[in-house]
PDB file of N, CA and C in Angstrom:
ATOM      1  N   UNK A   1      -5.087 -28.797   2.449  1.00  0.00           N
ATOM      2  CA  UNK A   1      -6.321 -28.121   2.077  1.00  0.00           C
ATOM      3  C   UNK A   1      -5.995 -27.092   1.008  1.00  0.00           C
ATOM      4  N   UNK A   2      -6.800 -27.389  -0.095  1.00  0.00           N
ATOM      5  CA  UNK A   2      -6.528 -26.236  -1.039  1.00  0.00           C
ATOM      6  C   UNK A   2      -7.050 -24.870  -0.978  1.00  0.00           C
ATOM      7  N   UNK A   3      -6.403 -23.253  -1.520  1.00  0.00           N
ATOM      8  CA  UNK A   3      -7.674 -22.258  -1.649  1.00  0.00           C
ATOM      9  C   UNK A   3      -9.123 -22.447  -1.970  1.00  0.00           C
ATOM     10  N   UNK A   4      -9.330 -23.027  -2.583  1.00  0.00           N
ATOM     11  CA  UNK A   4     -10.594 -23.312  -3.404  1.00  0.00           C
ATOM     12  C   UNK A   4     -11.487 -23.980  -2.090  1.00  0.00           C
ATOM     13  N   UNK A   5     -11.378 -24.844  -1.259  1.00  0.00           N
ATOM     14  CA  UNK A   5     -12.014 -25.354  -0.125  1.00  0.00           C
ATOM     15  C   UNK A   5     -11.835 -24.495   0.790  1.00  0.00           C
ATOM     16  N   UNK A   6     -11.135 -23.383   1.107  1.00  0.00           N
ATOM     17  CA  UNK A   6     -11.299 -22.669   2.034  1.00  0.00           C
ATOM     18  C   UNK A   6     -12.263 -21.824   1.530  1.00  0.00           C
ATOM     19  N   UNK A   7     -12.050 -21.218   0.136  1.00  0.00           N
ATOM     20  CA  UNK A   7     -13.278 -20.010  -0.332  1.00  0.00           C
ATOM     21  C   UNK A   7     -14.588 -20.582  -0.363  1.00  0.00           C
ATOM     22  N   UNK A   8     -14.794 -22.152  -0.359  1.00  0.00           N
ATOM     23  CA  UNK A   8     -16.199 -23.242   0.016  1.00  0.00           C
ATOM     24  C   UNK A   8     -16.799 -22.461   1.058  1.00  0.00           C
ATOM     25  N   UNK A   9     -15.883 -22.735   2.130  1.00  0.00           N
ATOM     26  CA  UNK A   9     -16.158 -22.483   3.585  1.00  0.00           C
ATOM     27  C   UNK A   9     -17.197 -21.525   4.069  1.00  0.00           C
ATOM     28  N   UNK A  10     -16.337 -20.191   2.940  1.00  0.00           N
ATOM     29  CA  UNK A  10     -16.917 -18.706   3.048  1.00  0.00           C
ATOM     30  C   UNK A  10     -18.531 -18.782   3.031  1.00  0.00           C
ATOM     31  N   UNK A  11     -19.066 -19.548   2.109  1.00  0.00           N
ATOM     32  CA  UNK A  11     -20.189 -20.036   2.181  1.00  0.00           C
ATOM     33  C   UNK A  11     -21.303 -20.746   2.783  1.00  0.00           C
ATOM     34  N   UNK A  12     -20.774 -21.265   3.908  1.00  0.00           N
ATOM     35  CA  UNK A  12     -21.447 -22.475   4.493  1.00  0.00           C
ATOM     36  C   UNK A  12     -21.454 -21.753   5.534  1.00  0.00           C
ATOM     37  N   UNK A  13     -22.223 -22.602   6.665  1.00  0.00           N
ATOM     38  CA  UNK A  13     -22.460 -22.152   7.784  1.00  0.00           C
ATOM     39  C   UNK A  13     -21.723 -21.721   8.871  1.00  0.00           C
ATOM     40  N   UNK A  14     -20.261 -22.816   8.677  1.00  0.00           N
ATOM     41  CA  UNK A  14     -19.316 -22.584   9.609  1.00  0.00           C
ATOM     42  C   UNK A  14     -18.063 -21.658   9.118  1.00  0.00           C
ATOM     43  N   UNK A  15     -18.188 -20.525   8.166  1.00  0.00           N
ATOM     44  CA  UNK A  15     -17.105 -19.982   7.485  1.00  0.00           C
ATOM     45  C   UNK A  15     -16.438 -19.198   8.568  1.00  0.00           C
ATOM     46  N   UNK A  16     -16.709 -18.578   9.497  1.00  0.00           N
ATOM     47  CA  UNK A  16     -16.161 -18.053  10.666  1.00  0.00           C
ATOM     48  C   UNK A  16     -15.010 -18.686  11.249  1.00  0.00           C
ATOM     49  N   UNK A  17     -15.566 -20.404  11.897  1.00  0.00           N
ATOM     50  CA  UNK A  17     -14.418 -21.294  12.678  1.00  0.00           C
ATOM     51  C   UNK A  17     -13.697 -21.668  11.891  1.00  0.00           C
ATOM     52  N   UNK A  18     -13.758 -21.893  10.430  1.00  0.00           N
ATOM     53  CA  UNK A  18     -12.854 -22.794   9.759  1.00  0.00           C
ATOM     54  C   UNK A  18     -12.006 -21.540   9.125  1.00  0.00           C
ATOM     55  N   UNK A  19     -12.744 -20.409   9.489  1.00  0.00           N
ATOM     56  CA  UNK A  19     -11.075 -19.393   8.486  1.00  0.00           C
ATOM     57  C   UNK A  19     -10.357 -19.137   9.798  1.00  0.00           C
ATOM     58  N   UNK A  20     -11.270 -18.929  10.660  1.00  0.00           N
ATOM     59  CA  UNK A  20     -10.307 -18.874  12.101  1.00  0.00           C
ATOM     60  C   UNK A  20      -8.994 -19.909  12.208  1.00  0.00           C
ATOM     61  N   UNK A  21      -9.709 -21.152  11.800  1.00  0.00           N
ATOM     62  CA  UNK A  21      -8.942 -22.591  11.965  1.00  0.00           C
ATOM     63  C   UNK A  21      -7.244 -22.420  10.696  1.00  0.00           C
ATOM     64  N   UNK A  22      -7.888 -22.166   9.887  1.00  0.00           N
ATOM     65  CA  UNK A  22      -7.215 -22.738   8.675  1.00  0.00           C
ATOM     66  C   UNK A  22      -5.907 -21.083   9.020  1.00  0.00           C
ATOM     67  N   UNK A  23      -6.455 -19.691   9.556  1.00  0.00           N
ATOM     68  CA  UNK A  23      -5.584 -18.883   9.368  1.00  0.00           C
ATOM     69  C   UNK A  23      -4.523 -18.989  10.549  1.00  0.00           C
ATOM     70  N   UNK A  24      -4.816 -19.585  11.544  1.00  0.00           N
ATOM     71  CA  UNK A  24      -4.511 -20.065  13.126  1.00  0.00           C
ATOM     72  C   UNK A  24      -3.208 -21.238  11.990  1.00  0.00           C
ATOM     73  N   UNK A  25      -3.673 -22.132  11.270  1.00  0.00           N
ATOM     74  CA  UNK A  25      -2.873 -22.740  10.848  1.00  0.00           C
ATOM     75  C   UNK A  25      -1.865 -22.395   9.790  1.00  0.00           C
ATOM     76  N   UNK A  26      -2.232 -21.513   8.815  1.00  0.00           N
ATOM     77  CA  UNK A  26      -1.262 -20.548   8.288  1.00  0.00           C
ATOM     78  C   UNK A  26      -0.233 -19.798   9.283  1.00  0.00           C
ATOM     79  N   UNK A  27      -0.709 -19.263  10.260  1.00  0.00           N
ATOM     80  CA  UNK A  27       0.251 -18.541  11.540  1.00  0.00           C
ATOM     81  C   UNK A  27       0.890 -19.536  11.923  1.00  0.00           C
ATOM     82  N   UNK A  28       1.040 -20.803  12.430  1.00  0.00           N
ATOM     83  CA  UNK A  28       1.756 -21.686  13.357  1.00  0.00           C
ATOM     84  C   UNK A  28       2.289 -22.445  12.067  1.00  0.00           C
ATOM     85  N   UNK A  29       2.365 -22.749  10.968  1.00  0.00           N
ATOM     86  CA  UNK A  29       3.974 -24.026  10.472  1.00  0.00           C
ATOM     87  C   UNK A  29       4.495 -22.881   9.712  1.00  0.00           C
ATOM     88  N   UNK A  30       3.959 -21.756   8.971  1.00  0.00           N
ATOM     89  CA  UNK A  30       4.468 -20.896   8.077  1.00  0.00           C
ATOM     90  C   UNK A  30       4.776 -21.037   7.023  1.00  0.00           C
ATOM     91  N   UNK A  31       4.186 -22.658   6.281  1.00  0.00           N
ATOM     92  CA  UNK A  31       4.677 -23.258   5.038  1.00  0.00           C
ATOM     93  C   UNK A  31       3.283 -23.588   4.433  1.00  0.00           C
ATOM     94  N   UNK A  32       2.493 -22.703   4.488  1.00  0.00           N
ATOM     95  CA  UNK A  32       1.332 -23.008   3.600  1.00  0.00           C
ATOM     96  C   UNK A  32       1.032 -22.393   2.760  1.00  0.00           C
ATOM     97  N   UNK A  33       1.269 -22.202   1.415  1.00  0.00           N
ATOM     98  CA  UNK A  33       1.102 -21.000   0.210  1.00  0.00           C
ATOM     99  C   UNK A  33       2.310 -20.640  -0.268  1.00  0.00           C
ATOM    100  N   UNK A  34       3.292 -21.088   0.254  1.00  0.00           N
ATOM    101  CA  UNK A  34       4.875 -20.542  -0.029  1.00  0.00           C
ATOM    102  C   UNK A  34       5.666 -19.629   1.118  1.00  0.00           C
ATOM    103  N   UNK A  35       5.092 -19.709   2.290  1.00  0.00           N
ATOM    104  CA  UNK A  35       5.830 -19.230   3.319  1.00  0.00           C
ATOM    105  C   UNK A  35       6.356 -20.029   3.561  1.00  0.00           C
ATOM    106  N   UNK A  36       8.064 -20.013   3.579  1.00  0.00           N
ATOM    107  CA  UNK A  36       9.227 -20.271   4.047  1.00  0.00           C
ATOM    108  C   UNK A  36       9.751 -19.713   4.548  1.00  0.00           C
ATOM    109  N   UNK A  37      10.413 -20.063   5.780  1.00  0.00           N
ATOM    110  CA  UNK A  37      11.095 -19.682   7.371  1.00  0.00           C
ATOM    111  C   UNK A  37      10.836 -17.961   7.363  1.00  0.00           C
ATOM    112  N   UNK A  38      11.613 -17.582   7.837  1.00  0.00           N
ATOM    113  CA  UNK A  38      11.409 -16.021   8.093  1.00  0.00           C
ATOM    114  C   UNK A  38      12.592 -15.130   7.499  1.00  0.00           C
ATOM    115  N   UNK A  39      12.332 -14.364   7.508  1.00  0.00           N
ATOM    116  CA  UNK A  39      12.957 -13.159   6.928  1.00  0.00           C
ATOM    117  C   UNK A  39      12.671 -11.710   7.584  1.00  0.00           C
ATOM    118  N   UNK A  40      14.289 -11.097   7.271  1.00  0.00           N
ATOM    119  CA  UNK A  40      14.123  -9.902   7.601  1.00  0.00           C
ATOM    120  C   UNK A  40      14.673  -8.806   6.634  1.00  0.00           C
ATOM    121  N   UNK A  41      14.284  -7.672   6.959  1.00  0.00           N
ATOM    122  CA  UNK A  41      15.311  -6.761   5.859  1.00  0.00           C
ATOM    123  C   UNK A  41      16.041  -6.086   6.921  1.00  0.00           C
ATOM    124  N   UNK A  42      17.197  -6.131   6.810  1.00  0.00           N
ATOM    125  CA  UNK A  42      18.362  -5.360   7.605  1.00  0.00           C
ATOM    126  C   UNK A  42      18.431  -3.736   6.832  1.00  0.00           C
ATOM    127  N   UNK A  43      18.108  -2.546   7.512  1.00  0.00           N
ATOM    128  CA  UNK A  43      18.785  -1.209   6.731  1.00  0.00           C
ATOM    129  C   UNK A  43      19.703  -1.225   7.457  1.00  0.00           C
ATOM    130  N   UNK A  44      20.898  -0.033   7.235  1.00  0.00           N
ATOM    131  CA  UNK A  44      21.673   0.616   7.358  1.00  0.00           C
ATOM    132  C   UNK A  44      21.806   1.596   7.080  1.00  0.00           C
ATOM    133  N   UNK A  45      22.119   2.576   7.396  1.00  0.00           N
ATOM    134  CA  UNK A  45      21.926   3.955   7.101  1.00  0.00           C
ATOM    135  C   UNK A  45      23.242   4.758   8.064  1.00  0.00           C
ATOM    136  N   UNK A  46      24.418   5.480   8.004  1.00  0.00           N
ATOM    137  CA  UNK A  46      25.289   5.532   7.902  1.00  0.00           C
ATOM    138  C   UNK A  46      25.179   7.472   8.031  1.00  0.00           C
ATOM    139  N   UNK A  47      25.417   8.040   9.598  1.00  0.00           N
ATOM    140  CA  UNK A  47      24.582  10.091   9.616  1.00  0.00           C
ATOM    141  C   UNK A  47      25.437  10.469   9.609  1.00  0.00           C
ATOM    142  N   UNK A  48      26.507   9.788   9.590  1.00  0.00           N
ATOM    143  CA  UNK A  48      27.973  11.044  10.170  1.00  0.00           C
ATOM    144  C   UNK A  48      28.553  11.768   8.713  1.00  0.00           C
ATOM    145  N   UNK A  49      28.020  12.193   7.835  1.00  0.00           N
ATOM    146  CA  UNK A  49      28.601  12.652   7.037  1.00  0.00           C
ATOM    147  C   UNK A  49      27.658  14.455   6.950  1.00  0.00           C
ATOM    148  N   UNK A  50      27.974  14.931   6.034  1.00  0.00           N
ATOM    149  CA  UNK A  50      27.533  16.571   5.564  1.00  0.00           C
ATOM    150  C   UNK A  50      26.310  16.465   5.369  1.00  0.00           C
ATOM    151  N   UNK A  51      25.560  15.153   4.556  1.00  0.00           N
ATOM    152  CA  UNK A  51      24.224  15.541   4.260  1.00  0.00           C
ATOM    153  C   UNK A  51      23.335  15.525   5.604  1.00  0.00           C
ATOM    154  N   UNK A  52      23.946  14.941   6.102  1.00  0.00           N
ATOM    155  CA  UNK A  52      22.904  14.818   7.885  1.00  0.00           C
ATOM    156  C   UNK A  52      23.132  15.829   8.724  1.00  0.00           C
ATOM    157  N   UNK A  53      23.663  16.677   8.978  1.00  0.00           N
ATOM    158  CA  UNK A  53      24.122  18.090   9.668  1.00  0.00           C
ATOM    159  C   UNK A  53      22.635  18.788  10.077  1.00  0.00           C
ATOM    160  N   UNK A  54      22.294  19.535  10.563  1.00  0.00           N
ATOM    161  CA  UNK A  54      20.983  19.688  11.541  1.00  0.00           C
ATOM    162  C   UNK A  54      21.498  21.436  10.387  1.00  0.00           C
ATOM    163  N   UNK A  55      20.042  21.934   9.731  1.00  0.00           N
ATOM    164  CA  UNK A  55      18.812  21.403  10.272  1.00  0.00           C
ATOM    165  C   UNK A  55      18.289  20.686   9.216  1.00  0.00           C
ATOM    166  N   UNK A  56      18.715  19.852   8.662  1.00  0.00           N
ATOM    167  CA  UNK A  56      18.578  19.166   7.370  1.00  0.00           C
ATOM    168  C   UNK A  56      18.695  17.302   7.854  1.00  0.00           C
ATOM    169  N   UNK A  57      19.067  17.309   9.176  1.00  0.00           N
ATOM    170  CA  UNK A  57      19.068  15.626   9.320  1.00  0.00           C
ATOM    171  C   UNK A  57      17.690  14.929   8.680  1.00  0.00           C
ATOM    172  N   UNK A  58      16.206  15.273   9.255  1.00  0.00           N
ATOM    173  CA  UNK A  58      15.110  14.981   9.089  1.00  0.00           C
ATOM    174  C   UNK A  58      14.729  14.608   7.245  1.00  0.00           C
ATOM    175  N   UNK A  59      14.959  15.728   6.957  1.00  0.00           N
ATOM    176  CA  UNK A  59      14.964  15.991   5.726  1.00  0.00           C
ATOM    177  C   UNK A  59      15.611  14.883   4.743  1.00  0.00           C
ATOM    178  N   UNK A  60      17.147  15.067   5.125  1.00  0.00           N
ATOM    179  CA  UNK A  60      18.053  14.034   4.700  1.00  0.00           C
ATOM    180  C   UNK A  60      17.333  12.142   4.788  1.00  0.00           C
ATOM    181  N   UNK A  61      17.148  12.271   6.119  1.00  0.00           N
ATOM    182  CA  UNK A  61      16.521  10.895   6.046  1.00  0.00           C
ATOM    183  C   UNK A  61      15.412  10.299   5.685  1.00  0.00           C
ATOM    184  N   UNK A  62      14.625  10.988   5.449  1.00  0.00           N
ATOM    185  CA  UNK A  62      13.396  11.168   4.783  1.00  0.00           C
ATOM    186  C   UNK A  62      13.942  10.641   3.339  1.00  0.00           C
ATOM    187  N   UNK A  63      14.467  11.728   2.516  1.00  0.00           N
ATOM    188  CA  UNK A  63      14.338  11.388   1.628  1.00  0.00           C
ATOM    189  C   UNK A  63      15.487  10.175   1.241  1.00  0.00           C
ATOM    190  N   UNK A  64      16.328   9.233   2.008  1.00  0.00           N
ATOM    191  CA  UNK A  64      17.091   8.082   1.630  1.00  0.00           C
ATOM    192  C   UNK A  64      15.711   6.924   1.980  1.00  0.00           C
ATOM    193  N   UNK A  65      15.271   7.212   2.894  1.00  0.00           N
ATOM    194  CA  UNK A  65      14.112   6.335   3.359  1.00  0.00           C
ATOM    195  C   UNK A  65      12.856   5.815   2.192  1.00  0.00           C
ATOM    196  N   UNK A  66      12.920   7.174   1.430  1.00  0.00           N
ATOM    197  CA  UNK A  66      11.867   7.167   0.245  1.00  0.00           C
ATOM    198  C   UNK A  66      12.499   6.567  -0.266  1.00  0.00           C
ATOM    199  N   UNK A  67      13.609   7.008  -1.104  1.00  0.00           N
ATOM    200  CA  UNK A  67      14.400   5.894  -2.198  1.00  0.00           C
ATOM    201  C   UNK A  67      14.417   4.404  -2.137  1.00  0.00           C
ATOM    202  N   UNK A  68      14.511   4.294  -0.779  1.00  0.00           N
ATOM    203  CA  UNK A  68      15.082   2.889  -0.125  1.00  0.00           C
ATOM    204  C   UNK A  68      13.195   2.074  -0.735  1.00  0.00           C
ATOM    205  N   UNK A  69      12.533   3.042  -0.088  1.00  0.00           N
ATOM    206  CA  UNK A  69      11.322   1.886  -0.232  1.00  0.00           C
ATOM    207  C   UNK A  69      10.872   1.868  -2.102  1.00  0.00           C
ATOM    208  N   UNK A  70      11.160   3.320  -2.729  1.00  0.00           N
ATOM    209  CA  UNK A  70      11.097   3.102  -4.305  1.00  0.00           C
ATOM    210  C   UNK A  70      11.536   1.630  -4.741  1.00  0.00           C
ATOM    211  N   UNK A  71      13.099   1.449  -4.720  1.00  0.00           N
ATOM    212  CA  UNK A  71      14.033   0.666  -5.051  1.00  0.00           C
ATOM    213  C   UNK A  71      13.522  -0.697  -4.709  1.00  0.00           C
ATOM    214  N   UNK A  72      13.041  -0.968  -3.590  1.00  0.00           N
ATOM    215  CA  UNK A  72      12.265  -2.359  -2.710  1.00  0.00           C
ATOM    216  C   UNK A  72      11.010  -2.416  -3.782  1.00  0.00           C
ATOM    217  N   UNK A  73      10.179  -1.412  -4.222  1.00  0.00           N
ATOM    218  CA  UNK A  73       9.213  -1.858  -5.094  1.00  0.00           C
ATOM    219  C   UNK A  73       9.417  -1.790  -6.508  1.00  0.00           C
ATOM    220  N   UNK A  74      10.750  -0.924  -7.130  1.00  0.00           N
ATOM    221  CA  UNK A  74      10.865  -1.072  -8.713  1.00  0.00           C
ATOM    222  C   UNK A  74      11.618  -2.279  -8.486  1.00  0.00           C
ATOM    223  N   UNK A  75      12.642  -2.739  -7.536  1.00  0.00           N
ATOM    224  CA  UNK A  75      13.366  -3.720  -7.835  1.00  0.00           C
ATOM    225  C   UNK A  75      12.698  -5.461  -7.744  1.00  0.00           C
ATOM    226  N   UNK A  76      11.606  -5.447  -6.817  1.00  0.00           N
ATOM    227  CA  UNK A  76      11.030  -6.451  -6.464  1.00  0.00           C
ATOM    228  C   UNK A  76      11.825  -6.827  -5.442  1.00  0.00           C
ATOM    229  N   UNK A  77      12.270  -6.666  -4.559  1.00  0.00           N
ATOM    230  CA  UNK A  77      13.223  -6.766  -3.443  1.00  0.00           C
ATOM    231  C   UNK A  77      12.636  -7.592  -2.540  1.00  0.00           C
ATOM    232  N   UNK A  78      12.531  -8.880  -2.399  1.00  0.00           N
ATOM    233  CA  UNK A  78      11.473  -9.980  -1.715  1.00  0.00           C
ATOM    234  C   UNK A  78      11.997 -11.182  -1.171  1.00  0.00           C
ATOM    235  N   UNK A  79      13.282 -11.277  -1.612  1.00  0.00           N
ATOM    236  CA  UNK A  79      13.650 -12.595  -1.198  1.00  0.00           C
ATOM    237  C   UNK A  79      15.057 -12.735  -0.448  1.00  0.00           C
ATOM    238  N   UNK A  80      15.342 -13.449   0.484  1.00  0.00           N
ATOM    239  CA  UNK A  80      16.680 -13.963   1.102  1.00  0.00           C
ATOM    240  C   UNK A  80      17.943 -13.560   0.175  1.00  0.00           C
ATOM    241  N   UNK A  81      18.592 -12.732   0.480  1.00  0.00           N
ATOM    242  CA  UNK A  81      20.109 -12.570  -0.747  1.00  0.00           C
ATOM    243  C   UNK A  81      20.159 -10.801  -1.272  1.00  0.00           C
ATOM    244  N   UNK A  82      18.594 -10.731  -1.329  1.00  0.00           N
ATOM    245  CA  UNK A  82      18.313  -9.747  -2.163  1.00  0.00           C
ATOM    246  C   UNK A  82      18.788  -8.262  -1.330  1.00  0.00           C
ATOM    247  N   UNK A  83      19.220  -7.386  -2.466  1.00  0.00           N
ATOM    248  CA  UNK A  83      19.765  -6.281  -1.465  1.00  0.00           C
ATOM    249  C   UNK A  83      19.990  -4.782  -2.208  1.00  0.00           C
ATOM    250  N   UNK A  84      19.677  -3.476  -1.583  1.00  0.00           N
ATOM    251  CA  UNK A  84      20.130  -2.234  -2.430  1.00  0.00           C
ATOM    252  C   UNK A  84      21.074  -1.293  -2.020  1.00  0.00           C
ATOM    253  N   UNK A  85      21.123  -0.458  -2.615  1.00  0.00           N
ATOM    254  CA  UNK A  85      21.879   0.989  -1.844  1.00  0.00           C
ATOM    255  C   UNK A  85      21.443   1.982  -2.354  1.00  0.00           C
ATOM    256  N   UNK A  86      22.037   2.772  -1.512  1.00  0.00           N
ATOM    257  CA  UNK A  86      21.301   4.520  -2.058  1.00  0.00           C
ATOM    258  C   UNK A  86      22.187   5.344  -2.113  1.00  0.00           C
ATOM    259  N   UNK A  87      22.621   6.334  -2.268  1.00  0.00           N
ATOM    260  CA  UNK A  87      23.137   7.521  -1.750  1.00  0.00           C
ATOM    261  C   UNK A  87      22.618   8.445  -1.494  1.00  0.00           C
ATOM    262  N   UNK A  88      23.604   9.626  -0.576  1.00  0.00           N
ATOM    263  CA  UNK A  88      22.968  10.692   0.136  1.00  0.00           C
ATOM    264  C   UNK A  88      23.061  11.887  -1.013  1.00  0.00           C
ATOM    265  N   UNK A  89      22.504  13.088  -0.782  1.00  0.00           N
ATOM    266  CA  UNK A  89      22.436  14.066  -1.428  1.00  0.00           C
ATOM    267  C   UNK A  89      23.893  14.538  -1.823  1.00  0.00           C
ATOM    268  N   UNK A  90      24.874  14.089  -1.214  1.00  0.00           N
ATOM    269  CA  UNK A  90      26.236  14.566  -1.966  1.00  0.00           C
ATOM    270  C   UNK A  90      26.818  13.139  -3.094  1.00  0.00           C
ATOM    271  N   UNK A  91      25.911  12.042  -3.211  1.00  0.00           N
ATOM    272  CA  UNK A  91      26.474  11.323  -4.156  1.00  0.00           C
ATOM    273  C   UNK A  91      26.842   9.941  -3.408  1.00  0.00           C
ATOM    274  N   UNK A  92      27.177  10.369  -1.913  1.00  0.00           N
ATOM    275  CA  UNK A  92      27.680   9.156  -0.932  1.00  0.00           C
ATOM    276  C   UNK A  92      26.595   8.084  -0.747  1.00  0.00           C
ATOM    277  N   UNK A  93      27.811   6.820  -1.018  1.00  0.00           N
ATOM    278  CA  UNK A  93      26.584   5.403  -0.822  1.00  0.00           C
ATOM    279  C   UNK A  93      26.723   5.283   0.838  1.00  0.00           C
ATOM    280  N   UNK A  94      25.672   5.372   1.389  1.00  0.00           N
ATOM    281  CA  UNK A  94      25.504   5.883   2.654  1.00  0.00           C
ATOM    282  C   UNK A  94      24.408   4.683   2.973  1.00  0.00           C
ATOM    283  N   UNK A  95      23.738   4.303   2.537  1.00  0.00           N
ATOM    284  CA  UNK A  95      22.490   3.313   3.005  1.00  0.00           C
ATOM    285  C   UNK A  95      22.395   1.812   2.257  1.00  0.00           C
ATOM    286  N   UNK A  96      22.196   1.106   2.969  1.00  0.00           N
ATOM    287  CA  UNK A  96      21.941  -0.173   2.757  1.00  0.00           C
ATOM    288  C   UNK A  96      21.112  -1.029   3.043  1.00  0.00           C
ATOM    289  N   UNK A  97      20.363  -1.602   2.048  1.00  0.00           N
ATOM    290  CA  UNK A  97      18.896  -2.699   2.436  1.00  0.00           C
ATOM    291  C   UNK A  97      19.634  -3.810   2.058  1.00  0.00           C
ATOM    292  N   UNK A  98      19.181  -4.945   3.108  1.00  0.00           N
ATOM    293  CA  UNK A  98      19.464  -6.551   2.318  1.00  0.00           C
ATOM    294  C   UNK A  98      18.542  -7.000   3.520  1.00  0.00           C
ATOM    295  N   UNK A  99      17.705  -8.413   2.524  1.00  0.00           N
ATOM    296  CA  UNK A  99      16.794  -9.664   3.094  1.00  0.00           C
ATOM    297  C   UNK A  99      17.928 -10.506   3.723  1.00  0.00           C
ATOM    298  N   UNK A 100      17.526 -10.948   4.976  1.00  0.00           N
ATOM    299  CA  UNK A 100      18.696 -11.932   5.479  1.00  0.00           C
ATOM    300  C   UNK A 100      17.303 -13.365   6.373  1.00  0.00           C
ATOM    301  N   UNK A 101      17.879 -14.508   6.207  1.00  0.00           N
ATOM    302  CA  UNK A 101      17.246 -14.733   7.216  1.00  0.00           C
ATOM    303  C   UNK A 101      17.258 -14.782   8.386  1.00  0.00           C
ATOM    304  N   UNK A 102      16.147 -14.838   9.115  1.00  0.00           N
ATOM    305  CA  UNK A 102      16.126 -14.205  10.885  1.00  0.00           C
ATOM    306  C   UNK A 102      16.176 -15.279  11.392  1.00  0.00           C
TER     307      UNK A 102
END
C-alpha cells in the first residue's frame, strides 16, 4: 500500500479503521517506509574524574548531555555504525554515543 492510498483513506468514511489498520501494520513487520530492524544508541558517560566532584556533578552532566544531543543533530547521527564523543570541562574524552543494533 502506498502513502498516497492511505492519505485517500483520510477522506472516506472509514479513515479511522484503516489508519488504525495500516499503523497496527507499520508497528508489527517494521519494514514499511524504511524501517529496518531496530536500533539503539548506547551512551557512555565515564564520573570518576574532577569535572564530576559534587557540587558540580549535576551541572557537569547536564552540560555533556547537551553536547551529546547537539552533535546527534549537527552530525545527523541516525544510523547503525554511527557514533560521537565529547569531553568534559577539563578537555577529557569522557562520553560516548554509538547506534548499535538491538
Amino acid at each position: 500500500m502506498t502513502l498516497h492510498r492511505v492519505i485517500d483513506f483520510w477522506h472516506g468514511a472509514g479513515c479511522t479503521l484503516r489508519a488504525n489498520y495500516f499503523l497496527k501494520k507499520v508497528l508489527d513487520t517494521k519494514q514499511v517506509f524504511g524501517i529496518i530492524g531496530d536500533m539503539k544508541a548506547v551512551v557512555t558517560i565515564q564520573m570518576d574524574n574532577q569535572a564530576f566532584e559534587q557540587p558540580y556533578t549535576c551541572m557537569e552532566l547536564e552540560r555533556i548531555l547537551y553536547r551529546i544531543a547537539d552533535t546527534v543533530a549537527r552530525q545527523a547521527i541516525d544510523s547503525v555504525g554511527h557514533e560521537c564523543a565529547e569531553a568534559d570541562a577539563n578537555g577529557n574524552y569522557i562520553a560516548k554515543l554509538k547506534i548499535v543494533e538491538d
